[in-house]
PDB file of N, CA and C in Angstrom:
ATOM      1  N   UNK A   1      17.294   8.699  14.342  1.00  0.00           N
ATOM      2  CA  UNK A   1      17.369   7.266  14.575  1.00  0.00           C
ATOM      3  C   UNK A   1      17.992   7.023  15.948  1.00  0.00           C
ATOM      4  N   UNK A   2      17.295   5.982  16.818  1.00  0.00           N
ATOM      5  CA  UNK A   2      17.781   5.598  17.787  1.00  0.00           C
ATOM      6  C   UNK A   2      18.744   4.631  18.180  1.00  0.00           C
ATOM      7  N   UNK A   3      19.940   4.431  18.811  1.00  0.00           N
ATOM      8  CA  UNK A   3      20.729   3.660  19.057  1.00  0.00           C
ATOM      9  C   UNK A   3      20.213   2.688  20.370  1.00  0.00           C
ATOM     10  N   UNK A   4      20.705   1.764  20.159  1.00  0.00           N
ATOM     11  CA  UNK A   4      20.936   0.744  21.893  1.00  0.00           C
ATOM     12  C   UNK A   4      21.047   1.660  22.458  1.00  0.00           C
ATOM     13  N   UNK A   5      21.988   2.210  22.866  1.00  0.00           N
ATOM     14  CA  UNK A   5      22.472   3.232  23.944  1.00  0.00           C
ATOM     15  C   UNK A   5      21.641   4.334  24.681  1.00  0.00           C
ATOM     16  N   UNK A   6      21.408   4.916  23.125  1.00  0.00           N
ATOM     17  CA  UNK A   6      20.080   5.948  23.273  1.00  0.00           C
ATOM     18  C   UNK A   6      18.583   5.856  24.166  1.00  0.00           C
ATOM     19  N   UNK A   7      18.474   3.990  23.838  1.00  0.00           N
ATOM     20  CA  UNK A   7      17.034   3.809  23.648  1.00  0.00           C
ATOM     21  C   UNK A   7      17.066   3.337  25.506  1.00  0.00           C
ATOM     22  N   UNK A   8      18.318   2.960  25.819  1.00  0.00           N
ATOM     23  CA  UNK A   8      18.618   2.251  27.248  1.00  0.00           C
ATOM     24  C   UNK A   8      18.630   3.614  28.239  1.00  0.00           C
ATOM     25  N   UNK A   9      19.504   5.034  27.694  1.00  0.00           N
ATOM     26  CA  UNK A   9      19.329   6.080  28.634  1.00  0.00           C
ATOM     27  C   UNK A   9      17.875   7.024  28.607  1.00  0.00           C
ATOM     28  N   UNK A  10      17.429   6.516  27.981  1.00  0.00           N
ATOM     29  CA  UNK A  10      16.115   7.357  27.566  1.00  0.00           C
ATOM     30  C   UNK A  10      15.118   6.568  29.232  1.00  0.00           C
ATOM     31  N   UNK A  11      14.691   7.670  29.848  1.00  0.00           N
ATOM     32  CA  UNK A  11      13.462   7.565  30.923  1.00  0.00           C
ATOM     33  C   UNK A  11      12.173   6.514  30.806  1.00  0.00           C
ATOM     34  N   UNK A  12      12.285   5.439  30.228  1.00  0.00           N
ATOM     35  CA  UNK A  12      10.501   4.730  29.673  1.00  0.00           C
ATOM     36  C   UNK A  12      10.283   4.384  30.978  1.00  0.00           C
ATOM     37  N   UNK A  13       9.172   4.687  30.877  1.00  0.00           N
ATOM     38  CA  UNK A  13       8.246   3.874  32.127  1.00  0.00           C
ATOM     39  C   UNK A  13       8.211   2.228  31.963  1.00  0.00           C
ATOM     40  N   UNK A  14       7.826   1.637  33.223  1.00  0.00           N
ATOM     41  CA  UNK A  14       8.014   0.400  32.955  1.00  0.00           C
ATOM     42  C   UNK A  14       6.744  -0.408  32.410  1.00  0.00           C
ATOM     43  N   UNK A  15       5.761   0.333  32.797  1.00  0.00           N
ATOM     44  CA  UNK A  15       4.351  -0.384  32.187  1.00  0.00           C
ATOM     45  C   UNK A  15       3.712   0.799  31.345  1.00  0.00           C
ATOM     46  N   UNK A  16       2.868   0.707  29.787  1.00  0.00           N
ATOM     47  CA  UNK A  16       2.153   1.560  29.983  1.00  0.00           C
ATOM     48  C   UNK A  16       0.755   0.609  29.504  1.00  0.00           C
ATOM     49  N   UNK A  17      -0.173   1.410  29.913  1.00  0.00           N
ATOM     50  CA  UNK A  17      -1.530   0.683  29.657  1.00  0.00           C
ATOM     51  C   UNK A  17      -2.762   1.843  28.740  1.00  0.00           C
ATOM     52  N   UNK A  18      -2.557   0.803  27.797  1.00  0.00           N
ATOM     53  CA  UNK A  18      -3.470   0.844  26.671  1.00  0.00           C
ATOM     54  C   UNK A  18      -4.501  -0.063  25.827  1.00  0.00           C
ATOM     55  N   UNK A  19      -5.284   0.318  24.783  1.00  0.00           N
ATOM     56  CA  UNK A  19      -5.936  -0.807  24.727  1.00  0.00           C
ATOM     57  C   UNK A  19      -5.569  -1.856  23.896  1.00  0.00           C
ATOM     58  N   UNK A  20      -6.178  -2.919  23.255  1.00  0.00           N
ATOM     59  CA  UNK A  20      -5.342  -4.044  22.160  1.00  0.00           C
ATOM     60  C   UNK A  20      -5.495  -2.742  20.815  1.00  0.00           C
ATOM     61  N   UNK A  21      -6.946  -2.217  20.836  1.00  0.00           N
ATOM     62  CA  UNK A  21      -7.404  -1.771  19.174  1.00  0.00           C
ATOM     63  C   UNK A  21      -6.568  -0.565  19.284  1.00  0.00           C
ATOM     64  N   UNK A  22      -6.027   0.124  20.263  1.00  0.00           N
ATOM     65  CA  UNK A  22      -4.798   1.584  19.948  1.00  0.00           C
ATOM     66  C   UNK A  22      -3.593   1.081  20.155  1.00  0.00           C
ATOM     67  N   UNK A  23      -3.179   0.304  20.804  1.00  0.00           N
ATOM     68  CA  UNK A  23      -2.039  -0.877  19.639  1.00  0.00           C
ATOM     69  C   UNK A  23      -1.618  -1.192  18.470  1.00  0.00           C
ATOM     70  N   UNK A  24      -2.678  -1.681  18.093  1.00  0.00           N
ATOM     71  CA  UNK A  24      -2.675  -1.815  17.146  1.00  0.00           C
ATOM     72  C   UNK A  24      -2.866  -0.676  15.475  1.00  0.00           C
ATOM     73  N   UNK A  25      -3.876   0.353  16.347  1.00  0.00           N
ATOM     74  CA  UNK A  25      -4.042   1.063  15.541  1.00  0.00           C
ATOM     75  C   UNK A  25      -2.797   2.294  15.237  1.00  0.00           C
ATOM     76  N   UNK A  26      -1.958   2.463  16.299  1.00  0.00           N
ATOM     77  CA  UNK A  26      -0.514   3.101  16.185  1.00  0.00           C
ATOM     78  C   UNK A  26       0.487   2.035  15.060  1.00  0.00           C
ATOM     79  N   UNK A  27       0.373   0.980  15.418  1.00  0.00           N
ATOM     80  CA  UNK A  27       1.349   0.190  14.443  1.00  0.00           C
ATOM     81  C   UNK A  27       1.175   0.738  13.451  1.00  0.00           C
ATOM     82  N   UNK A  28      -0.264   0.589  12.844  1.00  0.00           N
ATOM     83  CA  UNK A  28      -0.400   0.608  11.865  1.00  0.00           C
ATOM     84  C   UNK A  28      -0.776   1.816  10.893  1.00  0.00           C
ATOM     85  N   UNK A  29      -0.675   2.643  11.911  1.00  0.00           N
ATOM     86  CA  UNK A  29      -0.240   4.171  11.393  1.00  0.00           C
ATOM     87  C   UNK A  29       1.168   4.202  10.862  1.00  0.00           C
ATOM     88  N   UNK A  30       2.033   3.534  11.890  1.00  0.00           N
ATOM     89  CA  UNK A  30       3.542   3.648  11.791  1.00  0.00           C
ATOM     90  C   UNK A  30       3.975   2.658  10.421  1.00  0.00           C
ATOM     91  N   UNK A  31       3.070   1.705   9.948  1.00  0.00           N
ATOM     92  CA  UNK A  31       3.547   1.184   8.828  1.00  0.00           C
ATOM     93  C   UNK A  31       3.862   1.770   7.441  1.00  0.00           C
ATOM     94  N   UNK A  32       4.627   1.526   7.055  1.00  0.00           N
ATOM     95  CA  UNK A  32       5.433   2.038   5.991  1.00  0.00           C
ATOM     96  C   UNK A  32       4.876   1.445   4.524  1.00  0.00           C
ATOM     97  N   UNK A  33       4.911  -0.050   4.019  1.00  0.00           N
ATOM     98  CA  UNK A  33       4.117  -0.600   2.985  1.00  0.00           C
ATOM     99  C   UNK A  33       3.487  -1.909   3.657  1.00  0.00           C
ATOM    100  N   UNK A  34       2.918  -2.658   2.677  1.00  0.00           N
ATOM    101  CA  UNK A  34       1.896  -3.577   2.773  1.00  0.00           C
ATOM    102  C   UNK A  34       2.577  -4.751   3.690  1.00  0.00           C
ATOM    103  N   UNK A  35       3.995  -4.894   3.484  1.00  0.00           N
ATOM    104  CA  UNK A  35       4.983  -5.941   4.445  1.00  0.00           C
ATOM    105  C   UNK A  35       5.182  -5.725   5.840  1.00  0.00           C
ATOM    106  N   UNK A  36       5.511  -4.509   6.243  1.00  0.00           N
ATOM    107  CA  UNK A  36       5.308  -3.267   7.652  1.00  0.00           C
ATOM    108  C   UNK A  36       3.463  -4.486   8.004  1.00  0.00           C
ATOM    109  N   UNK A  37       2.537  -3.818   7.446  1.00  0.00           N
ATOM    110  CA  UNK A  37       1.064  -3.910   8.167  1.00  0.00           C
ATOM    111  C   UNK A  37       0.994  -5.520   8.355  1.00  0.00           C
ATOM    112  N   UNK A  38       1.449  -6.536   7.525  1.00  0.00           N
ATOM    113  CA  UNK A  38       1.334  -7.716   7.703  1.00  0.00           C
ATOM    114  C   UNK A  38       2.274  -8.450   8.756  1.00  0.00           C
ATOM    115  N   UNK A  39       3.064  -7.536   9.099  1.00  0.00           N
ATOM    116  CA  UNK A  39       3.998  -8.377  10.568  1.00  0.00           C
ATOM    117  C   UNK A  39       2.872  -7.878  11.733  1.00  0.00           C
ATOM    118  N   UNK A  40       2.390  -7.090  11.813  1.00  0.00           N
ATOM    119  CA  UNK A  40       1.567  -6.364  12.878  1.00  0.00           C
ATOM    120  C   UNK A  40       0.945  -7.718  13.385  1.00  0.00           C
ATOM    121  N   UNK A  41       0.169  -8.618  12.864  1.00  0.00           N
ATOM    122  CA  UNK A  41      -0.633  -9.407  13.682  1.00  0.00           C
ATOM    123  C   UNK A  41       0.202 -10.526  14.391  1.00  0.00           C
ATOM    124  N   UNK A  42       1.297 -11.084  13.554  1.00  0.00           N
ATOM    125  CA  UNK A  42       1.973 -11.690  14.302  1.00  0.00           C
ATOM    126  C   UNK A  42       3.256 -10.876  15.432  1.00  0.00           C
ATOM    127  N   UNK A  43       3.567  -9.989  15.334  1.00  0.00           N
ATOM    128  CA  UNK A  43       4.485  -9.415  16.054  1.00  0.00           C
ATOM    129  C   UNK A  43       3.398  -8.569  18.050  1.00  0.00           C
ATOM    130  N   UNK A  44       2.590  -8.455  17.170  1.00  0.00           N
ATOM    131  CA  UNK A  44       1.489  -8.428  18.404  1.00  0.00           C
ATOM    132  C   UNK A  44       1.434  -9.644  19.558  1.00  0.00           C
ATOM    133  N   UNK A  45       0.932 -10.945  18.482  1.00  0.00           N
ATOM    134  CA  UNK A  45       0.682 -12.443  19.025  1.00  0.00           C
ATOM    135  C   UNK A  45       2.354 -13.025  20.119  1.00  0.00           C
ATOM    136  N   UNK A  46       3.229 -12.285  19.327  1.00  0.00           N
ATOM    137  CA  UNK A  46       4.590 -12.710  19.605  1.00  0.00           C
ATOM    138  C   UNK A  46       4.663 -12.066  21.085  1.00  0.00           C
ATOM    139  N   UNK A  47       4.664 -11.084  21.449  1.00  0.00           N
ATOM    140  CA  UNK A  47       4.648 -10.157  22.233  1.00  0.00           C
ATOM    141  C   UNK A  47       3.876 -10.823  23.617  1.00  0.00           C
ATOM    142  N   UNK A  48       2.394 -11.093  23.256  1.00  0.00           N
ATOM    143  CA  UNK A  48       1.530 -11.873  24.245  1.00  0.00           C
ATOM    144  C   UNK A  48       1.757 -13.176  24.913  1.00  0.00           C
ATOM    145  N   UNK A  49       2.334 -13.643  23.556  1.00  0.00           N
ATOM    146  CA  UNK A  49       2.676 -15.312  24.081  1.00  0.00           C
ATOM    147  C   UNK A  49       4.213 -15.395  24.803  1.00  0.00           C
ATOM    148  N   UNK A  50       5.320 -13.948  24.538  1.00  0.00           N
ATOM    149  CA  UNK A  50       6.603 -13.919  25.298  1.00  0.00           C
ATOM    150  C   UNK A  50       6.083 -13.286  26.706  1.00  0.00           C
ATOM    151  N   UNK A  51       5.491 -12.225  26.676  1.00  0.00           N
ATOM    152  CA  UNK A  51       4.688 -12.286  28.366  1.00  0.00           C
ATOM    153  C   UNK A  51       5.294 -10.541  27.996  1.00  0.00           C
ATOM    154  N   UNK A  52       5.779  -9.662  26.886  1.00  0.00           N
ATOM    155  CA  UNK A  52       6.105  -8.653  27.283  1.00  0.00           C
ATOM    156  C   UNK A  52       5.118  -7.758  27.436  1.00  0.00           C
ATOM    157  N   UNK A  53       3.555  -8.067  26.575  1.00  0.00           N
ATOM    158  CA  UNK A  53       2.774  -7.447  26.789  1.00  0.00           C
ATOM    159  C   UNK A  53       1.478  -8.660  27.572  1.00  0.00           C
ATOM    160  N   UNK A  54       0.954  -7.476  28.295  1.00  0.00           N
ATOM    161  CA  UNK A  54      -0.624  -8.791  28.931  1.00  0.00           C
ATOM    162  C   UNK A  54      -1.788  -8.182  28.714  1.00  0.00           C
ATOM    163  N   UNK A  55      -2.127  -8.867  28.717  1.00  0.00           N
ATOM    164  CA  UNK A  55      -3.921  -8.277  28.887  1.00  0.00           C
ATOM    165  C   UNK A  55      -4.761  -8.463  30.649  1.00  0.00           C
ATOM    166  N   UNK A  56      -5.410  -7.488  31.016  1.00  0.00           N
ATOM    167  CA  UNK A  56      -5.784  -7.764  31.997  1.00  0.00           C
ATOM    168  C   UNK A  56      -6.972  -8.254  32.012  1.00  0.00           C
ATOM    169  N   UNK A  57      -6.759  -9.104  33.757  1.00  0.00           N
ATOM    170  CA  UNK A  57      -7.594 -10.423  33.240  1.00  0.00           C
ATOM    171  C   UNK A  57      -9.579  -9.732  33.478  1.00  0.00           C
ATOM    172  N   UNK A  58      -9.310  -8.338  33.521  1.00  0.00           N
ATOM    173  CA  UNK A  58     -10.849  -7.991  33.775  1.00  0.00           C
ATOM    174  C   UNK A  58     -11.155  -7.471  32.550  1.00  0.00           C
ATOM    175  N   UNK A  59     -11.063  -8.075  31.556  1.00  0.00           N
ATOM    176  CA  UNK A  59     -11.438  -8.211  30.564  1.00  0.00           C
ATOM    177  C   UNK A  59     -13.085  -8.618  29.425  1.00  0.00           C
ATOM    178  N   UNK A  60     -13.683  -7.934  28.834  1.00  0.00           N
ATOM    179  CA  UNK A  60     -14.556  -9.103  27.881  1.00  0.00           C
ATOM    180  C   UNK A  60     -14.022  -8.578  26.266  1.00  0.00           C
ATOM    181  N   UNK A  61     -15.113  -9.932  25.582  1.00  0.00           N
ATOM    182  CA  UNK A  61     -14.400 -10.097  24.336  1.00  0.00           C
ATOM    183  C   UNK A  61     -15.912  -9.680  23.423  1.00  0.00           C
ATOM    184  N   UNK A  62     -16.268  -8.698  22.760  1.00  0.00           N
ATOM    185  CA  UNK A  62     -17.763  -8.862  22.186  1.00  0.00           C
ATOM    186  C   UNK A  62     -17.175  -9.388  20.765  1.00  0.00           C
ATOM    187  N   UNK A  63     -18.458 -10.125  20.794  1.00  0.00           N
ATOM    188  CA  UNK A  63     -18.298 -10.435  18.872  1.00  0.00           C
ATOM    189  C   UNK A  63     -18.596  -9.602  17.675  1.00  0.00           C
ATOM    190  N   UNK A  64     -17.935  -9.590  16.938  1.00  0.00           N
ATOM    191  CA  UNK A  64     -18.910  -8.388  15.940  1.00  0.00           C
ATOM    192  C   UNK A  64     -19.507  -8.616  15.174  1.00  0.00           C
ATOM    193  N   UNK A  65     -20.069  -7.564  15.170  1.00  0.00           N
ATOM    194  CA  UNK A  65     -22.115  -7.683  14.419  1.00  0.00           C
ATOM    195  C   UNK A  65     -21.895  -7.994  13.263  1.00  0.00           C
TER     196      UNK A  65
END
């Protein structure tokens, strides 16, 4: 288990870039029960709309089939 302390001396890079669906799809590896997988969509949304994560703007969106 990680502490404040720990998590502050630890080396992270300052950006990393990945996609939304392996984002997401790590969360939700990392979820534990059915309460864990159901914060995922809002804790994602939370993230986008505080500015810690972005999307770049060369982006498209397909619809699915």
């Amino acid at each position: 288990m990680h502490t404040t302390t720990d998590i502050q001396n630890e080396n992270v890079p300052g950006t990393i870039t990945t996609t939304l669906y392996d984002l997401i799809l790590a969360m939700q590896e990392n979820a534990n029960d059915p309460v864990d997988e159901a914060l995922i969509v809002p804790t994602v949304m939370h993230w986008l709309r505080s500015g810690r994560i972005t999307m770049q703007s060369d982006f498209s969106v397909q619809p699915a089939a």
